[in-house]
Every structure is written in C-alpha cells, then in structure tokens.
PDB file of N, CA and C in Angstrom:
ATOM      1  N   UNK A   1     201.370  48.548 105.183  1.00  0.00           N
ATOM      2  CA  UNK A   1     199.967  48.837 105.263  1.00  0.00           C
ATOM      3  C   UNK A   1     199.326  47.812 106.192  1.00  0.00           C
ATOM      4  N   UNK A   2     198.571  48.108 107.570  1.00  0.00           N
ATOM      5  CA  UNK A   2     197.881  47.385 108.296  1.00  0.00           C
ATOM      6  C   UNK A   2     196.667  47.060 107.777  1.00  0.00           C
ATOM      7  N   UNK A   3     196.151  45.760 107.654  1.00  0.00           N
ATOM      8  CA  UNK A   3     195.046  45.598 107.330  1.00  0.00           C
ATOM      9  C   UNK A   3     193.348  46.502 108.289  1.00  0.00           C
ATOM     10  N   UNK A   4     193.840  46.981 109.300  1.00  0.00           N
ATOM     11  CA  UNK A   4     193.218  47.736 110.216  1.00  0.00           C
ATOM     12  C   UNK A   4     194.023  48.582 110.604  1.00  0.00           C
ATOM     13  N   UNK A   5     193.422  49.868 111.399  1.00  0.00           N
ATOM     14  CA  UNK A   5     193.913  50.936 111.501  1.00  0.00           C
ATOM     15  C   UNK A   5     194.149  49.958 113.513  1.00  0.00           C
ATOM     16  N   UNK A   6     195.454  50.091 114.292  1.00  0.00           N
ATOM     17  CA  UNK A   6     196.143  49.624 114.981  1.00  0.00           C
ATOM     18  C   UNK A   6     195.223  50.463 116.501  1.00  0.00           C
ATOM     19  N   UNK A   7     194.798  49.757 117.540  1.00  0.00           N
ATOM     20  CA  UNK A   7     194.435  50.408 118.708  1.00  0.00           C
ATOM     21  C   UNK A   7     194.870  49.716 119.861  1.00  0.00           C
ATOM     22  N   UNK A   8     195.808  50.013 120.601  1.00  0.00           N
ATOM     23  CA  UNK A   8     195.887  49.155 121.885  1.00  0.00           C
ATOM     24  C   UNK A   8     195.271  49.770 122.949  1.00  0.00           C
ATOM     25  N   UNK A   9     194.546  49.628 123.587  1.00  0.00           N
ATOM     26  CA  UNK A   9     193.869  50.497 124.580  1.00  0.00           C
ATOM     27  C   UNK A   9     194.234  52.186 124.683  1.00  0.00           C
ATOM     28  N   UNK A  10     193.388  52.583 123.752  1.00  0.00           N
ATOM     29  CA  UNK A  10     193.524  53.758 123.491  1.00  0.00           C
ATOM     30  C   UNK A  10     194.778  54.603 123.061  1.00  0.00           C
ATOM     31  N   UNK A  11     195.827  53.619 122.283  1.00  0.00           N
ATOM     32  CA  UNK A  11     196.537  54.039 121.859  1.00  0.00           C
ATOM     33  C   UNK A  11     196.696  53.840 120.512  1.00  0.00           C
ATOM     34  N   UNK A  12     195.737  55.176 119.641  1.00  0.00           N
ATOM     35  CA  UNK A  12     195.625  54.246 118.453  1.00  0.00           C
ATOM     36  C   UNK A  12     196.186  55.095 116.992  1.00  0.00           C
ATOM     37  N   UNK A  13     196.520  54.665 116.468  1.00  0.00           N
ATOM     38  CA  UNK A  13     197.680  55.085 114.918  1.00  0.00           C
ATOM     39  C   UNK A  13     195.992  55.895 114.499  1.00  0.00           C
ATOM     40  N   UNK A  14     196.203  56.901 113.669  1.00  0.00           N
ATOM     41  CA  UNK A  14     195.873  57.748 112.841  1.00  0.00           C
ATOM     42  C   UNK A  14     195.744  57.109 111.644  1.00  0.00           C
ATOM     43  N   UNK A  15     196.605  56.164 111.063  1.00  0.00           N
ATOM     44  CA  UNK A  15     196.326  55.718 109.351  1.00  0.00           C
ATOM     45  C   UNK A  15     196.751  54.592 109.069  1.00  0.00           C
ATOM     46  N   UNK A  16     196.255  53.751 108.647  1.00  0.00           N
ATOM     47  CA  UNK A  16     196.535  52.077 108.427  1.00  0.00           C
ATOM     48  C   UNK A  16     198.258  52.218 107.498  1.00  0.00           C
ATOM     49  N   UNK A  17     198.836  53.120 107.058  1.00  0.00           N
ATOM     50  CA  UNK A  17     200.217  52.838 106.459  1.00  0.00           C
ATOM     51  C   UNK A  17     200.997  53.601 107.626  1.00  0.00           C
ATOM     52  N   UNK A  18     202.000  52.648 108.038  1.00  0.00           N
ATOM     53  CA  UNK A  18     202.984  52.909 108.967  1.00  0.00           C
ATOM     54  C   UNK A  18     204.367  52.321 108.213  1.00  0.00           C
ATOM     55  N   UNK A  19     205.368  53.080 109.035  1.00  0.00           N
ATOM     56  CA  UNK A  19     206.836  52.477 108.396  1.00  0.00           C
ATOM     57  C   UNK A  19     207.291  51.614 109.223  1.00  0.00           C
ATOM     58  N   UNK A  20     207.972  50.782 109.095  1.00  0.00           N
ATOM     59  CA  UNK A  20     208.690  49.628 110.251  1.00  0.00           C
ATOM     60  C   UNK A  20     210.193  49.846 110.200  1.00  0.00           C
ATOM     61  N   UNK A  21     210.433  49.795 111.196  1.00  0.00           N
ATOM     62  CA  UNK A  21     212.101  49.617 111.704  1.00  0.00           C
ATOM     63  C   UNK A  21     212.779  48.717 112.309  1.00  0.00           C
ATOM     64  N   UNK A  22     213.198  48.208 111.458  1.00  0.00           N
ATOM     65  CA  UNK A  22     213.865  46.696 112.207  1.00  0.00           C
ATOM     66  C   UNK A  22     215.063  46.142 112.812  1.00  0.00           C
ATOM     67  N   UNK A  23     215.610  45.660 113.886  1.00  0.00           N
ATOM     68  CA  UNK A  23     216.968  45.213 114.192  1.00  0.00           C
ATOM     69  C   UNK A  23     217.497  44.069 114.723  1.00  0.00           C
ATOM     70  N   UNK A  24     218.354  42.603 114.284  1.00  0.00           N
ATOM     71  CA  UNK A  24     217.823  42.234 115.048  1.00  0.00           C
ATOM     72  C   UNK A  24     219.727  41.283 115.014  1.00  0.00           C
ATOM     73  N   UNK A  25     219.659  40.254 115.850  1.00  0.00           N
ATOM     74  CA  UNK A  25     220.934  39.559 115.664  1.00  0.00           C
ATOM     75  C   UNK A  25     220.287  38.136 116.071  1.00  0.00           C
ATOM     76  N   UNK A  26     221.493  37.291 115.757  1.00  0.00           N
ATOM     77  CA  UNK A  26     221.197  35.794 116.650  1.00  0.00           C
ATOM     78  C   UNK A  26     222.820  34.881 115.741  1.00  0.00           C
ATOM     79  N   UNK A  27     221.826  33.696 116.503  1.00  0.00           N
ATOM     80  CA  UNK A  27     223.333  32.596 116.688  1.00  0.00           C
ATOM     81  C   UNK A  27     222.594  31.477 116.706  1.00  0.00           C
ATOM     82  N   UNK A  28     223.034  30.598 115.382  1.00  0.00           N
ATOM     83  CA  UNK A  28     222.840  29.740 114.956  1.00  0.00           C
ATOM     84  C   UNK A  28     224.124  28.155 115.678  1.00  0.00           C
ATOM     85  N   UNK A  29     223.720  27.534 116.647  1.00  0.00           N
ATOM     86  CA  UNK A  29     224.951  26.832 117.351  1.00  0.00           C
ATOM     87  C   UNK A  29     224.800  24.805 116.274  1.00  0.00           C
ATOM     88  N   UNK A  30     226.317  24.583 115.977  1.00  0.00           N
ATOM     89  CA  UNK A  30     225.979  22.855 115.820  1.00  0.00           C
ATOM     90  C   UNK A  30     225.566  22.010 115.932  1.00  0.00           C
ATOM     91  N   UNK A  31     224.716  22.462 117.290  1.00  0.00           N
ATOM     92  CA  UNK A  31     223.596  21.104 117.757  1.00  0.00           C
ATOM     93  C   UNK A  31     222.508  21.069 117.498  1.00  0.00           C
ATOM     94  N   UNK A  32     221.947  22.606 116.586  1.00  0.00           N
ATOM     95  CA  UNK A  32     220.637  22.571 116.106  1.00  0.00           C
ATOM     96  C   UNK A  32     219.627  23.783 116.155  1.00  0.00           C
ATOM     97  N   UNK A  33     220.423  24.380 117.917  1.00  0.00           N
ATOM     98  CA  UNK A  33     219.635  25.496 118.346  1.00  0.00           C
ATOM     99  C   UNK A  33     220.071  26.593 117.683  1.00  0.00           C
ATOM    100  N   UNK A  34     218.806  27.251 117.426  1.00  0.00           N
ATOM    101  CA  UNK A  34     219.230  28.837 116.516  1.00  0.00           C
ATOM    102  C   UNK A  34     218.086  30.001 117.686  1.00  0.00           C
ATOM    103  N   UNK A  35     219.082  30.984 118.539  1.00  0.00           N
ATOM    104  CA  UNK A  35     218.326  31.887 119.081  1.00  0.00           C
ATOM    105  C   UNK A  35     218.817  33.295 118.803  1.00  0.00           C
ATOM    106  N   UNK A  36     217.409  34.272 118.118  1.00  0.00           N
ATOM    107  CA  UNK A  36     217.691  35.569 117.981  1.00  0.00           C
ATOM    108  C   UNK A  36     217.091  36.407 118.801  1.00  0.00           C
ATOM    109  N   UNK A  37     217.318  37.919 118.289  1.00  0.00           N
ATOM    110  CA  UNK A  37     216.592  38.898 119.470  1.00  0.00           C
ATOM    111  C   UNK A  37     215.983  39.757 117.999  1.00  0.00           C
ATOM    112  N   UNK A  38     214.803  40.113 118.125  1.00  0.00           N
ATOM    113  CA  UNK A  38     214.551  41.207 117.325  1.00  0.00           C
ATOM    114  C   UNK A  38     214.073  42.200 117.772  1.00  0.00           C
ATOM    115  N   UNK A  39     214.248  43.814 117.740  1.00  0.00           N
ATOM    116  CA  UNK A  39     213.473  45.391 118.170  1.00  0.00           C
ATOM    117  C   UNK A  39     212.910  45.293 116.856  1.00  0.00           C
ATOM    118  N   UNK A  40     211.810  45.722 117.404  1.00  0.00           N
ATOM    119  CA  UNK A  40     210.996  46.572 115.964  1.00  0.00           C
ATOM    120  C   UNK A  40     210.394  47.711 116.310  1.00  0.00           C
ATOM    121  N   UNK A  41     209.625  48.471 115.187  1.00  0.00           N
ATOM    122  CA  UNK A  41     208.950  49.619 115.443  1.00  0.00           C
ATOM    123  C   UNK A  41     208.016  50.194 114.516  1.00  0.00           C
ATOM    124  N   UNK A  42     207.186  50.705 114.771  1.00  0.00           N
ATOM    125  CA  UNK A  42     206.481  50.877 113.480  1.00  0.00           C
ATOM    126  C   UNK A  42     205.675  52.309 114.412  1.00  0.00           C
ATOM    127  N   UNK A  43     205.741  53.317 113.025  1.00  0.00           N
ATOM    128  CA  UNK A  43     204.828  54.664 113.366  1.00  0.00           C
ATOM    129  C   UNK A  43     204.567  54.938 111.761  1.00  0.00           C
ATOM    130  N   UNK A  44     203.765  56.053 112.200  1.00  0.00           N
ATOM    131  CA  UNK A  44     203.703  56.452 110.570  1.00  0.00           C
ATOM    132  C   UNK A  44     204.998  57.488 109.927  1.00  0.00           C
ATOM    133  N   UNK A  45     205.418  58.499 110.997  1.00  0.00           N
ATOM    134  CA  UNK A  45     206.210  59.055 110.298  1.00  0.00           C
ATOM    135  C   UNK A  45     206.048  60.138 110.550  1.00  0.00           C
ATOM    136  N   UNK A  46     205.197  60.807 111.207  1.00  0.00           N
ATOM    137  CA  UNK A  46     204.739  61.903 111.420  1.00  0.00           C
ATOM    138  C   UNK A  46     203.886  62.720 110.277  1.00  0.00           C
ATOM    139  N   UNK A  47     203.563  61.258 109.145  1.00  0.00           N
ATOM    140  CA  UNK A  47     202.566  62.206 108.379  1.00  0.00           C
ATOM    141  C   UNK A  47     201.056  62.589 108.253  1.00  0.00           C
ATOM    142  N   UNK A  48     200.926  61.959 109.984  1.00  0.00           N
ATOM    143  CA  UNK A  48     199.110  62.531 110.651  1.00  0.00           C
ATOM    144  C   UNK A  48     199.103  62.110 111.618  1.00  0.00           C
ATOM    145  N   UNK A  49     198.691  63.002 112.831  1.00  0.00           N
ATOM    146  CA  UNK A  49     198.358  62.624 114.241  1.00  0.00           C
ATOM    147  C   UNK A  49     197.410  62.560 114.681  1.00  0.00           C
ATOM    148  N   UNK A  50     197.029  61.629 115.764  1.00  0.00           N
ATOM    149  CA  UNK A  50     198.464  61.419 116.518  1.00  0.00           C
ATOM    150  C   UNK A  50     199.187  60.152 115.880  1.00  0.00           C
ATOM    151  N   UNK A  51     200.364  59.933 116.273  1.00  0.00           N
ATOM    152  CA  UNK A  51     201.622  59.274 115.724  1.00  0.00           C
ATOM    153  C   UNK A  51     202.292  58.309 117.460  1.00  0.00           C
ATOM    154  N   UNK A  52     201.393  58.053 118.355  1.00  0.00           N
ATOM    155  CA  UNK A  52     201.954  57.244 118.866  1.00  0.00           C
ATOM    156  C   UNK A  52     203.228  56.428 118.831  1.00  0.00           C
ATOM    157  N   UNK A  53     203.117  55.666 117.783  1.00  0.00           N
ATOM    158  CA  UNK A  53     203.886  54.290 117.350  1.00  0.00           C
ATOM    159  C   UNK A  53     204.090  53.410 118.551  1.00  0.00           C
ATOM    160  N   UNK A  54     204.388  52.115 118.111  1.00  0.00           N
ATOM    161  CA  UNK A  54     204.478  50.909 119.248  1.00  0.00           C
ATOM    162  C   UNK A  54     205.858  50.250 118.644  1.00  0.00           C
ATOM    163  N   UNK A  55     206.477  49.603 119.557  1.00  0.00           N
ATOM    164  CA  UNK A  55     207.418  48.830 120.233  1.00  0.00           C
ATOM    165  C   UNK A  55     207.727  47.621 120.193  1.00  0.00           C
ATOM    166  N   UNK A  56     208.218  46.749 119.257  1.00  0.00           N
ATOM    167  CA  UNK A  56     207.867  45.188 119.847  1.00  0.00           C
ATOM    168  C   UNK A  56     209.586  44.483 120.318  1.00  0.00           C
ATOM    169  N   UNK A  57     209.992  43.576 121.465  1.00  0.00           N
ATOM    170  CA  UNK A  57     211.150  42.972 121.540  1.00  0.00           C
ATOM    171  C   UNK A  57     210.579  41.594 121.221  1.00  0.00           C
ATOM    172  N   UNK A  58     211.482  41.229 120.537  1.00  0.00           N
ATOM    173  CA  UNK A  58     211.125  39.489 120.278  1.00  0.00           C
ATOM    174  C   UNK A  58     212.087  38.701 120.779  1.00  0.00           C
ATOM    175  N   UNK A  59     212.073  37.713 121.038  1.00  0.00           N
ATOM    176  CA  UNK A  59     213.098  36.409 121.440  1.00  0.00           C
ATOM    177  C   UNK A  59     212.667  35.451 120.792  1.00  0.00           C
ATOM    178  N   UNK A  60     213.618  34.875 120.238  1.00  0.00           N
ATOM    179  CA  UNK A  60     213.380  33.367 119.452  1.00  0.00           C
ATOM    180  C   UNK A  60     214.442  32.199 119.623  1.00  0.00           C
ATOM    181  N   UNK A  61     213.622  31.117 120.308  1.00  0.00           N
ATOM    182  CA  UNK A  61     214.786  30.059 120.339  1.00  0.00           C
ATOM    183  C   UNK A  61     214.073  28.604 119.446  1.00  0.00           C
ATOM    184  N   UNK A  62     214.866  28.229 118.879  1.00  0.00           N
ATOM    185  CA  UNK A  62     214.718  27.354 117.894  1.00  0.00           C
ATOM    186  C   UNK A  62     215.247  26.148 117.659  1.00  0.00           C
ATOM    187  N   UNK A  63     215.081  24.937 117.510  1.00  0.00           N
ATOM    188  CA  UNK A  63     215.773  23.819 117.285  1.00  0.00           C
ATOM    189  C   UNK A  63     214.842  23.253 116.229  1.00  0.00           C
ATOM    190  N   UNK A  64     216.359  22.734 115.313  1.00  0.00           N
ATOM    191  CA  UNK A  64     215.920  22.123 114.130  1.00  0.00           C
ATOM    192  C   UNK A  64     216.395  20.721 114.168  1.00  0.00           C
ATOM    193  N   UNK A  65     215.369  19.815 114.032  1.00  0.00           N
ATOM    194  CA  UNK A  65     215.653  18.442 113.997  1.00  0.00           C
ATOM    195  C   UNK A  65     215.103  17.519 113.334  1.00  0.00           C
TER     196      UNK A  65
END
C-alpha cells in the first residue's frame, strides 16, 4: 500500500495498493565490501486502469568497517 497514489509525469497508478516483484543477487567479499543488484516492480495487477506499473534497477556497494 503506497502512502499516495504514485505519478511520475503523467504516468500515474489508478490505486494506492500495488504488488511488488522482487529480484535481486550480490557478493559479500573478506575485505568488507558487500555489492548487490536489485530489479523491482510494482503494478497493481490489473485490478483497475490504467495499470502502467514502474521499474526500478538498484546497485549497491557497501563497506563495512
């Protein structure tokens, strides 16, 4: 549930509850650095249009020290 109903320049969700889809991997190395990749996705489902949905790729690089 979005706390707001989602608009990116005129691309905007129909109903503040959308489903998310997630995927993601990474690699945690001995010296500290941990880098992943995540896809996501989120639409409603097709249960009111329009149903756009949006896209996100993430990258994460990390060091713990």
């Amino acid at each position: 549930m979005l706390s707001e109903i989602y608009d990116n320049n005129g691309r905007r969700f129909s109903t503040n509850f959308q489903f998310g889809d997630h995927i993601g991997a990474g690699y945690v190395l001995a010296n500290g650095w941990d880098f992943s990749f995540k896809y996501q996705h989120y639409s409603n489902g097709g249960i009111r249009h329009p149903n756009p949905g949006i896209n996100y790729a993430v990258l994460k690089a990390t060091y713990m020290f």
